[in-house]
Protein backbone atom coordinates (compact mmCIF):
# COMPACT_ATOMS: atom_id res chain seq x y z
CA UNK A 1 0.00 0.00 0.00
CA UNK A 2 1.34 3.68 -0.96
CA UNK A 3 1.48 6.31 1.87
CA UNK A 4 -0.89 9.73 0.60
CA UNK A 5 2.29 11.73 1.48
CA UNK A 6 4.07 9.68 -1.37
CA UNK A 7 1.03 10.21 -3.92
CA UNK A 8 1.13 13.89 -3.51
CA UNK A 9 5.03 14.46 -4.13
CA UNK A 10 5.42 12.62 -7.34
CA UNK A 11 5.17 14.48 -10.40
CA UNK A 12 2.05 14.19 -12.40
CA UNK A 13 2.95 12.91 -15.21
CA UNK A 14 1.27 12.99 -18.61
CA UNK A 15 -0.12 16.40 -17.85
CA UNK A 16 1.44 19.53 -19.21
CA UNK A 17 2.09 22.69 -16.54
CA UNK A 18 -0.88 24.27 -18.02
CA UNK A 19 -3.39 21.59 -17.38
CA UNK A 20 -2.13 21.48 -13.34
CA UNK A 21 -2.42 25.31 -13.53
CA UNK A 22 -5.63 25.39 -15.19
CA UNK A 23 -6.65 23.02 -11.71
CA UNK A 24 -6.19 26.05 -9.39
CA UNK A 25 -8.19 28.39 -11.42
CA UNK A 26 -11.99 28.81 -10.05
CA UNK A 27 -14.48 29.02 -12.69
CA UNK A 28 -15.67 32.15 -13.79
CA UNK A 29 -17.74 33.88 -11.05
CA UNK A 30 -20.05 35.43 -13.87
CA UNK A 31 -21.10 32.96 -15.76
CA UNK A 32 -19.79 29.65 -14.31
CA UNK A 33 -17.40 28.70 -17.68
CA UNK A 34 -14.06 27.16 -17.55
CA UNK A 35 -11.11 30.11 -17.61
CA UNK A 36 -8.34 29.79 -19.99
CA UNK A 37 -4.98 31.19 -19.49
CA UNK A 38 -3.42 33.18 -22.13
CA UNK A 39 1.18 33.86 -21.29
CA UNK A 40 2.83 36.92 -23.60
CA UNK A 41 6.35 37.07 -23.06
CA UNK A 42 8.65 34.93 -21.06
CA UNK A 43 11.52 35.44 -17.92
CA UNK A 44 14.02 36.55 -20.86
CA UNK A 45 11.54 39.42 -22.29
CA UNK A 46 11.60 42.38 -20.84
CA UNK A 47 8.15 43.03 -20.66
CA UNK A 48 5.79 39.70 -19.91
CA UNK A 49 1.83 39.45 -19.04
CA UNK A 50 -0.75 36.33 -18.39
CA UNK A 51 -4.40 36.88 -19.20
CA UNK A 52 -7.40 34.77 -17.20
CA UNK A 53 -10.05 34.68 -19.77
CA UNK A 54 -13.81 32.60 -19.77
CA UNK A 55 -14.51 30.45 -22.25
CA UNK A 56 -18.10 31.20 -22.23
CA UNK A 57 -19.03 34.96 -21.62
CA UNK A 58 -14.88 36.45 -22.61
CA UNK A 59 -14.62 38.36 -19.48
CA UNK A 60 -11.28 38.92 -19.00
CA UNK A 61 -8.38 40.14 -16.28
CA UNK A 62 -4.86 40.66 -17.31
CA UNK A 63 -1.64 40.95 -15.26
CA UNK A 64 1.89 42.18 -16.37
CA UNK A 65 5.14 42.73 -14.76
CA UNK A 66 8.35 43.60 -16.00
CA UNK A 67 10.87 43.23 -12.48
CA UNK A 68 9.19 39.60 -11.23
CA UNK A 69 9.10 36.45 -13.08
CA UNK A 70 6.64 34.61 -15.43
CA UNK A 71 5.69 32.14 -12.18
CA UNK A 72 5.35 34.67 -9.99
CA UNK A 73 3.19 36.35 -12.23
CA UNK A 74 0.97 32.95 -12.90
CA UNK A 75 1.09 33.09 -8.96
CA UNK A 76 -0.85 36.43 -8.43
CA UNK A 77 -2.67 36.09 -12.25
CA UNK A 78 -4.35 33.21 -10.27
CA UNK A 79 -5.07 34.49 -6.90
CA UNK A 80 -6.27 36.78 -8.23
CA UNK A 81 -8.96 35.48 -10.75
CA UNK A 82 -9.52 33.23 -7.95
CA UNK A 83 -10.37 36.33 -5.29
CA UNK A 84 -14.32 36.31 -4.65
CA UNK A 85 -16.12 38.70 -2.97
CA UNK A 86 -18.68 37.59 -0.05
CA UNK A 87 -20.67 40.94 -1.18
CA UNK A 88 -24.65 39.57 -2.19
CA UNK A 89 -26.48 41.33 -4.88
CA UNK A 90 -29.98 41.37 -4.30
CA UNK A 91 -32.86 42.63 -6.67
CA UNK A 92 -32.20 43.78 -10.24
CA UNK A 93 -29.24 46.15 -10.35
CA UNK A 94 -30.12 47.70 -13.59
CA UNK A 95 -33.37 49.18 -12.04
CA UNK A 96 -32.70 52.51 -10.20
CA UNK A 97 -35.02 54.31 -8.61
CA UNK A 98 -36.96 57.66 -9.68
């Protein structure tokens, strides 16, 4: 029998770093869709940003940096997409009144 501690160190393999990534993102928190993650740039650009986009209604956040690196960019990208606010909206919010 294999220990749990065992399981979770070893490498997953057959999945690419985007498909573990894509894991840790919540689905979208308008419309319910899977995200997708879009990288521009790499650790040797100067200038490098990761976009958190829904497949089903487009919204869309982007992050950039140009001093940290492309993981620790992923890092916040994802906290950030992932971020929910405990805030309820109740009645129709396009109705104001007169």
């Amino acid at each position: 029998m294999t220990d749990t501690n065992e399981l979770e160190q070893e490498p997953r393999s057959g999945l690419s770093d985007l498909t573990v990534k894509l894991e840790r993102l919540l689905p979208c928190p308008f419309c319910g869709s899977e995200p997708e993650i879009l990288r521009k740039g790499n650790d040797h650009r100067p200038k490098r940003s990761i976009t958190i986009r829904c497949k089903g209604c487009r919204v869309e956040r982007t992050d950039a940096a140009i001093r940290h690196s492309m993981d620790w960019l992923e890092r916040v990208a994802t906290e950030q997409w992932n971020e929910r606010s405990n805030v309820e909206v109740r009645g129709d919010a396009s109705r104001r009144p007169s």
